[in-house]
PDB file of N, CA and C in Angstrom:
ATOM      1  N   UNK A   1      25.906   2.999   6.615  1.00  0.00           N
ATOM      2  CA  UNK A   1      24.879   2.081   7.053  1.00  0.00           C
ATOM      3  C   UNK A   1      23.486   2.685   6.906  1.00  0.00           C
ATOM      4  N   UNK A   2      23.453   4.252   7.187  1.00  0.00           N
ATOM      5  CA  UNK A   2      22.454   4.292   7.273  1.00  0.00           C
ATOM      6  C   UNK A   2      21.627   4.236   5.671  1.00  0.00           C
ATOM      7  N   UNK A   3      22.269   4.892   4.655  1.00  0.00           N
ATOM      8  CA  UNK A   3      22.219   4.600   3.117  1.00  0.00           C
ATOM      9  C   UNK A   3      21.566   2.976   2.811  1.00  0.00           C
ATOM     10  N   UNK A   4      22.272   2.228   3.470  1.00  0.00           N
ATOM     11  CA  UNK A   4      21.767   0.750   2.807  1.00  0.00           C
ATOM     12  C   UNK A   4      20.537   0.026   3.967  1.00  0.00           C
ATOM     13  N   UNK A   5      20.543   1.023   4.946  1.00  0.00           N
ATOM     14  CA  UNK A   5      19.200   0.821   5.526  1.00  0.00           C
ATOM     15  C   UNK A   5      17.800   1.368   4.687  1.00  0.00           C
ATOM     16  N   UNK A   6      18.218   2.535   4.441  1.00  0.00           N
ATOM     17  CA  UNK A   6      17.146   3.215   4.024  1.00  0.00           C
ATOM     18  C   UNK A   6      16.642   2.493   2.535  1.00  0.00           C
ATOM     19  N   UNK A   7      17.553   2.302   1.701  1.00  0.00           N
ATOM     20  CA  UNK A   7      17.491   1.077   0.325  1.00  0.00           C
ATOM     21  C   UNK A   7      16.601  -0.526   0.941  1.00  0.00           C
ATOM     22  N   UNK A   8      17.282  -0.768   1.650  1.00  0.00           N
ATOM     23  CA  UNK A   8      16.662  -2.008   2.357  1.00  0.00           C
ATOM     24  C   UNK A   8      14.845  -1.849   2.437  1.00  0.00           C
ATOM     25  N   UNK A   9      14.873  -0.513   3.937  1.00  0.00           N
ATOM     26  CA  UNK A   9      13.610  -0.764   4.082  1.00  0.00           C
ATOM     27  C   UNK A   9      12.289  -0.131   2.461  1.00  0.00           C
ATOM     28  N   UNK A  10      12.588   0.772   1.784  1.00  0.00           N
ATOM     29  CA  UNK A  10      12.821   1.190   0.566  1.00  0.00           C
ATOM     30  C   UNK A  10      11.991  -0.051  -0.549  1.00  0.00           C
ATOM     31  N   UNK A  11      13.093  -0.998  -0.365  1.00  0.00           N
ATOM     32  CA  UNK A  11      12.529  -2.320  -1.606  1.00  0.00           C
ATOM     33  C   UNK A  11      11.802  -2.884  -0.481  1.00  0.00           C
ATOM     34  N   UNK A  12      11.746  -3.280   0.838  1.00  0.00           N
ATOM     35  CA  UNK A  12      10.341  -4.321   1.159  1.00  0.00           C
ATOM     36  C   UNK A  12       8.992  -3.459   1.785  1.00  0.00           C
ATOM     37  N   UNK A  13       9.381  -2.027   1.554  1.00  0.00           N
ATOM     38  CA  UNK A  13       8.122  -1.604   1.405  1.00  0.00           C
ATOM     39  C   UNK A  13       7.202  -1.158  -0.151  1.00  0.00           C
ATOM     40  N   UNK A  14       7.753  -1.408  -0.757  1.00  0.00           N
ATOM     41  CA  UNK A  14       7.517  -1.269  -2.222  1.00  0.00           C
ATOM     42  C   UNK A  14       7.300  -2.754  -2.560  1.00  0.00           C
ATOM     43  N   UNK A  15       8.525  -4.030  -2.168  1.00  0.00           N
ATOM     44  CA  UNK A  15       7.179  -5.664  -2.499  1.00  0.00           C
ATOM     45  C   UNK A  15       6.392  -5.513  -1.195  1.00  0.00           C
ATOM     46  N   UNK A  16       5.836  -4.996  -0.800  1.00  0.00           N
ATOM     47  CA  UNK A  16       4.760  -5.178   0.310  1.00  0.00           C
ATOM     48  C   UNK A  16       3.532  -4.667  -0.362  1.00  0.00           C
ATOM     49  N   UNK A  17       3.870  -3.346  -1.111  1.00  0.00           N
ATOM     50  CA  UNK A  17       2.771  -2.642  -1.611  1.00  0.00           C
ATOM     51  C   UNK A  17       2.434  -2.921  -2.688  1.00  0.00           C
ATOM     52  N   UNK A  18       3.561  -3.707  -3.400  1.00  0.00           N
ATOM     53  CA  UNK A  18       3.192  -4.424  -4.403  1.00  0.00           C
ATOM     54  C   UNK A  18       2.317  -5.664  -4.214  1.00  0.00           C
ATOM     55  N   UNK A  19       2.360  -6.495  -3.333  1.00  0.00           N
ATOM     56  CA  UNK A  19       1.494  -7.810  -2.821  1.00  0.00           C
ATOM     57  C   UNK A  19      -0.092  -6.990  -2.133  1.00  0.00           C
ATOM     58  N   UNK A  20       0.238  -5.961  -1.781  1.00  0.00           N
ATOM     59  CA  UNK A  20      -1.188  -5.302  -1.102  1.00  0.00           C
ATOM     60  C   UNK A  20      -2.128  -4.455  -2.332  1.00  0.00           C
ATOM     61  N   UNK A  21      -1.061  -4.801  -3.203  1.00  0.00           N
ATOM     62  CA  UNK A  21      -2.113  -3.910  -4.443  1.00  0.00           C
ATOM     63  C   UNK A  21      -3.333  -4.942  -5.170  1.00  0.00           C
ATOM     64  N   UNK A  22      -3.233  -6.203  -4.914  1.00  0.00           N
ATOM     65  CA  UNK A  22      -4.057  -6.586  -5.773  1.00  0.00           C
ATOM     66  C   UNK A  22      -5.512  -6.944  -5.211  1.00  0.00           C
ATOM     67  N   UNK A  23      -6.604  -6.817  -5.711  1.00  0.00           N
ATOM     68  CA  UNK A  23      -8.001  -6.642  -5.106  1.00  0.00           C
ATOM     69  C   UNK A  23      -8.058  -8.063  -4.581  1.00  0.00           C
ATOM     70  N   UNK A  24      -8.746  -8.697  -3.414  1.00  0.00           N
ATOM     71  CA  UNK A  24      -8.631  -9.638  -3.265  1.00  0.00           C
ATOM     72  C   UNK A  24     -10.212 -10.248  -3.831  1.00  0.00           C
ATOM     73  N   UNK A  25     -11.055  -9.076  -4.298  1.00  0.00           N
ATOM     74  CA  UNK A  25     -12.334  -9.326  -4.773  1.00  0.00           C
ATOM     75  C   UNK A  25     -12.117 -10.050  -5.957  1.00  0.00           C
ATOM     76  N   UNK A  26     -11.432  -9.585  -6.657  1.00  0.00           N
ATOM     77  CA  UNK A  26     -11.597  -9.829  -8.116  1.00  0.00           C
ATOM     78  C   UNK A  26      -9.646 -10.263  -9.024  1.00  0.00           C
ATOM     79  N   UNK A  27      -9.258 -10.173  -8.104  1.00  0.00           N
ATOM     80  CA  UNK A  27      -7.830 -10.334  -8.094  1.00  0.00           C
ATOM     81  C   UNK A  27      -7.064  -9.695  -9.547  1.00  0.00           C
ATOM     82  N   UNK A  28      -7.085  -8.104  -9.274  1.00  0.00           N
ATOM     83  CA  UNK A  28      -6.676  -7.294 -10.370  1.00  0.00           C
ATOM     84  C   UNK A  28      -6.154  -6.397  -9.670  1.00  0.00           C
ATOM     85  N   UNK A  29      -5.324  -5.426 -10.538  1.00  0.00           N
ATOM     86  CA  UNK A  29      -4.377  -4.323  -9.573  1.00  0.00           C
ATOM     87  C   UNK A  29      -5.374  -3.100  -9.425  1.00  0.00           C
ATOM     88  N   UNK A  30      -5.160  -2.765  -8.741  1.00  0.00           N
ATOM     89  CA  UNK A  30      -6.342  -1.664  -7.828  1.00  0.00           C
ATOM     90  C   UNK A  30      -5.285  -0.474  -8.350  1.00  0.00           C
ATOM     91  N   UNK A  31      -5.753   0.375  -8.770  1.00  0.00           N
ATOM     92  CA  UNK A  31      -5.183   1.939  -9.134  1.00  0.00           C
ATOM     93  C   UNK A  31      -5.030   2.263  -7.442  1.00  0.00           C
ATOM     94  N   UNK A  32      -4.145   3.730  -8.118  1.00  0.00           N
ATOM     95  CA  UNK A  32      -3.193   4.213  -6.791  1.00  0.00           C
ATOM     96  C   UNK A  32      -3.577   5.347  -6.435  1.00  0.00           C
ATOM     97  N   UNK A  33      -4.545   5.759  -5.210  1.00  0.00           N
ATOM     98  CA  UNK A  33      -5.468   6.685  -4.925  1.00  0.00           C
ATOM     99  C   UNK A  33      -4.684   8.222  -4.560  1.00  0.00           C
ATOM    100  N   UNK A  34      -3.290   7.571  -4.079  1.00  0.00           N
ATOM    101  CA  UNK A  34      -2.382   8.964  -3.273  1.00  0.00           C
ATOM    102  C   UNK A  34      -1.611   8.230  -3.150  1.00  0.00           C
ATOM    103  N   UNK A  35      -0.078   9.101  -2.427  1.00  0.00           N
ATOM    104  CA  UNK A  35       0.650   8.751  -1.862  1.00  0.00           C
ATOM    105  C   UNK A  35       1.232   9.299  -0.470  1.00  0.00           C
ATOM    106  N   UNK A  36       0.958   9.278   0.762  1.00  0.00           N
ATOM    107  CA  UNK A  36       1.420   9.887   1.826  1.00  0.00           C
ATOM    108  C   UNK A  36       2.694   9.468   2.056  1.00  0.00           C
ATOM    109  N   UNK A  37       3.131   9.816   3.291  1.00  0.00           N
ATOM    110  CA  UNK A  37       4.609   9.736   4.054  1.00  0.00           C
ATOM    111  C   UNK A  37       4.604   9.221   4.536  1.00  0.00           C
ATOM    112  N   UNK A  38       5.595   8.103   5.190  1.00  0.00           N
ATOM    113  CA  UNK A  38       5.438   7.393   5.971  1.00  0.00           C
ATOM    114  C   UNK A  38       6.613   7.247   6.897  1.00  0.00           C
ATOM    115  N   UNK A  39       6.596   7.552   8.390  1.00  0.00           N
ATOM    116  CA  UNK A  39       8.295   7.625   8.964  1.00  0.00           C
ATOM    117  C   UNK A  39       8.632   6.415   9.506  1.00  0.00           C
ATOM    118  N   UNK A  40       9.350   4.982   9.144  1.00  0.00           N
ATOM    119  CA  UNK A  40       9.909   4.516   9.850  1.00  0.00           C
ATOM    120  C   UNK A  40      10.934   4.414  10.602  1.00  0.00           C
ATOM    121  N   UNK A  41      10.917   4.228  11.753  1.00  0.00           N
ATOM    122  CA  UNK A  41      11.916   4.199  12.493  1.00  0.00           C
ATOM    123  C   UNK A  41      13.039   2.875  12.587  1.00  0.00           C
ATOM    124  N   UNK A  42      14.039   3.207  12.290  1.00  0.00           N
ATOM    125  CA  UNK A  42      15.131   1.606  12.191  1.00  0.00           C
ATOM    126  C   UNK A  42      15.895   1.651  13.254  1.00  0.00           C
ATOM    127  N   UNK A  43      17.036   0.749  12.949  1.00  0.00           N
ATOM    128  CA  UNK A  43      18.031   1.054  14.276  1.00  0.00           C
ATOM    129  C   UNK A  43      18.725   1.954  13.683  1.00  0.00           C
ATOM    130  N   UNK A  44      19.385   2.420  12.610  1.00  0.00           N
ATOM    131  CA  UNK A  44      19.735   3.319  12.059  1.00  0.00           C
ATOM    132  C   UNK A  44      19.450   4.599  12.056  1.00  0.00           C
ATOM    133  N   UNK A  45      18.308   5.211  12.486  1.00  0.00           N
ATOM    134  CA  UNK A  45      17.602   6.338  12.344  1.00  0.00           C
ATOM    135  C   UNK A  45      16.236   6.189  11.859  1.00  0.00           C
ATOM    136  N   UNK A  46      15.570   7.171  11.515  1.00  0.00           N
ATOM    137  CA  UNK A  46      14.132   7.601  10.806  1.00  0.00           C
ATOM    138  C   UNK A  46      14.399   7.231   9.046  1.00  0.00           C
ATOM    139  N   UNK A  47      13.812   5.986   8.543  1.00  0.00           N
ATOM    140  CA  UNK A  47      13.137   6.310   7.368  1.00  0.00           C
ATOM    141  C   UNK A  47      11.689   7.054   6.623  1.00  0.00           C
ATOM    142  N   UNK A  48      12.123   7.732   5.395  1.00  0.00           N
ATOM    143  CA  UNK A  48      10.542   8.124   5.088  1.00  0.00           C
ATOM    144  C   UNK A  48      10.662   7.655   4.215  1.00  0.00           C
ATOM    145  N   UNK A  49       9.581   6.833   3.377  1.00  0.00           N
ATOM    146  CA  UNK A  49       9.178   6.268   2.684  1.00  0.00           C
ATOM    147  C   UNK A  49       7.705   6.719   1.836  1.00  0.00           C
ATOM    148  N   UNK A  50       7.433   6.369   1.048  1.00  0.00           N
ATOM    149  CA  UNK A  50       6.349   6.716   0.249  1.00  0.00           C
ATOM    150  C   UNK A  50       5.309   5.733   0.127  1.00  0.00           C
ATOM    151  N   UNK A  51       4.173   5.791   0.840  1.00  0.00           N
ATOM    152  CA  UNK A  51       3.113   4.704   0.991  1.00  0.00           C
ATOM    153  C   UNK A  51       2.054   5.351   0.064  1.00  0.00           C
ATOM    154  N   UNK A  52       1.459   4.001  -0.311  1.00  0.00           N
ATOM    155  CA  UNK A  52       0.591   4.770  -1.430  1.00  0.00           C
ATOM    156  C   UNK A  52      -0.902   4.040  -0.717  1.00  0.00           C
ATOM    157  N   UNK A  53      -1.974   4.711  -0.947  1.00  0.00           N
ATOM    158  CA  UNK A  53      -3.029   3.882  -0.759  1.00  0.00           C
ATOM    159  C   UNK A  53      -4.009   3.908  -1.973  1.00  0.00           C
ATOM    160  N   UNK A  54      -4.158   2.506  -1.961  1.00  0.00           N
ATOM    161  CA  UNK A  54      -5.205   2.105  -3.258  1.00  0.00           C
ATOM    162  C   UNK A  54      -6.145   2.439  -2.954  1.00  0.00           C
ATOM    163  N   UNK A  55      -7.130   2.471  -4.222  1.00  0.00           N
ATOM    164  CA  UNK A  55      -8.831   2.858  -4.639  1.00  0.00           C
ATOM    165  C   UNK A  55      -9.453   1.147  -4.656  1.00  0.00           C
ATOM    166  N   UNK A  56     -10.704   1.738  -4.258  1.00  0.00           N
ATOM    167  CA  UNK A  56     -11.345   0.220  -4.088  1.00  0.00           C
ATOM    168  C   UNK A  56     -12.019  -0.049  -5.544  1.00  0.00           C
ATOM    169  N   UNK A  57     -11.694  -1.332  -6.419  1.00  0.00           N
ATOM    170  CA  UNK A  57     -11.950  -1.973  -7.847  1.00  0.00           C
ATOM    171  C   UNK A  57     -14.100  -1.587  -7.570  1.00  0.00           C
ATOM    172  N   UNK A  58     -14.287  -1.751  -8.696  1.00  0.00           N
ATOM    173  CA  UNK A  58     -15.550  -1.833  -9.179  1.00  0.00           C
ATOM    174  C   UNK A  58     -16.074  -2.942  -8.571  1.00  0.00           C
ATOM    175  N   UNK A  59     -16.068  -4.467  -8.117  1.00  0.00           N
ATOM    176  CA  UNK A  59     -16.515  -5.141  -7.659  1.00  0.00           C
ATOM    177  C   UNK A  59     -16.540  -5.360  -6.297  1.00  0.00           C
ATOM    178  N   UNK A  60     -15.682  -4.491  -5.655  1.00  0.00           N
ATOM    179  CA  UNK A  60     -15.525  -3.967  -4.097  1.00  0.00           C
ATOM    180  C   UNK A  60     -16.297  -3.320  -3.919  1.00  0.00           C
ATOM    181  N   UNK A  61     -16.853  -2.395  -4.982  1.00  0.00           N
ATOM    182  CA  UNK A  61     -17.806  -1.059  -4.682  1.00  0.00           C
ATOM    183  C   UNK A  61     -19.226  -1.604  -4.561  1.00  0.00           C
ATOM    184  N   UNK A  62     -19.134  -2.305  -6.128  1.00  0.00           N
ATOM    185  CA  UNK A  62     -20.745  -3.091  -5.854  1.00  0.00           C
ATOM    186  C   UNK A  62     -21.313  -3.988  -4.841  1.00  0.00           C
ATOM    187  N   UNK A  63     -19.893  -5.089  -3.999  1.00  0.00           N
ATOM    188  CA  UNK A  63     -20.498  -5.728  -2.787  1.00  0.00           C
ATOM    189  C   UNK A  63     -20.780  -4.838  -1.606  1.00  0.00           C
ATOM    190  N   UNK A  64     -20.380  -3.892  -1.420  1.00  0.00           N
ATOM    191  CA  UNK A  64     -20.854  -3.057  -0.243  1.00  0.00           C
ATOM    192  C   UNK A  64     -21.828  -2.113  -0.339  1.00  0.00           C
ATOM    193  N   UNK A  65     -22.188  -1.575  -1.409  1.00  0.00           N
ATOM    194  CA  UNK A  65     -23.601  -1.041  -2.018  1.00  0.00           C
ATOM    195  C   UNK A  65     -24.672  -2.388  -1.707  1.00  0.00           C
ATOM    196  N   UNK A  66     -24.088  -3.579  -2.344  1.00  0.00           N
ATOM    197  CA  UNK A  66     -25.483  -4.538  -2.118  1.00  0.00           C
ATOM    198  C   UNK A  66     -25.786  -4.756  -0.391  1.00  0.00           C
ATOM    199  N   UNK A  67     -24.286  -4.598   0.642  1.00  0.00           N
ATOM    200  CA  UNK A  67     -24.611  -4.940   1.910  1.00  0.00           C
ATOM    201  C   UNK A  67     -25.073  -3.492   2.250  1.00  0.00           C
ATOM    202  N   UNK A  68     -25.110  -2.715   2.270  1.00  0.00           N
ATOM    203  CA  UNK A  68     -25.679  -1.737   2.620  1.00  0.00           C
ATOM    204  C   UNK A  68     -27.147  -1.537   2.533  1.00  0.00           C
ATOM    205  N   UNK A  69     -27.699  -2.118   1.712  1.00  0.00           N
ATOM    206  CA  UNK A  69     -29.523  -1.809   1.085  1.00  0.00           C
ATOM    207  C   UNK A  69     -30.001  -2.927   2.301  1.00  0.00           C
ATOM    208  N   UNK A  70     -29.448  -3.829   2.950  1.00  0.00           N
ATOM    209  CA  UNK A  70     -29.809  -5.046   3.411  1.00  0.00           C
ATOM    210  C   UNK A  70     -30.033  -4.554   5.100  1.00  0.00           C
TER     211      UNK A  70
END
């Protein structure tokens, strides 16, 4: 059980990060800045998983440069 837990949580954190990858500025895939650890806890035990966090697109960068001068 605990094997097909860890597969389970595994694929819906990978389509999660897949749906969280795309810029919502400009709606393109945002490159992959790192990847840390991540421990979830199931009823099964502790998963670790591999979370990645994205880089912010070129048109993310430029709207907060323009709110910033303001």
């Amino acid at each position: 059980m605990t094997a097909l837990q860890s597969a389970v949580v595994n694929q819906e954190v990978n389509a999660y990060a897949l749906f969280r990858r795309v810029c919502p500025d400009c709606h393109t895939f945002r490159p992959v800045k790192d990847y840390t650890a991540r421990r979830i806890r199931t009823v099964f035990g502790t998963v670790e998983v591999r979370n990645p966090r994205w880089m912010l697109c070129g048109v993310a960068i430029q709207g907060w440069s323009l709110l910033s001068r303001h």
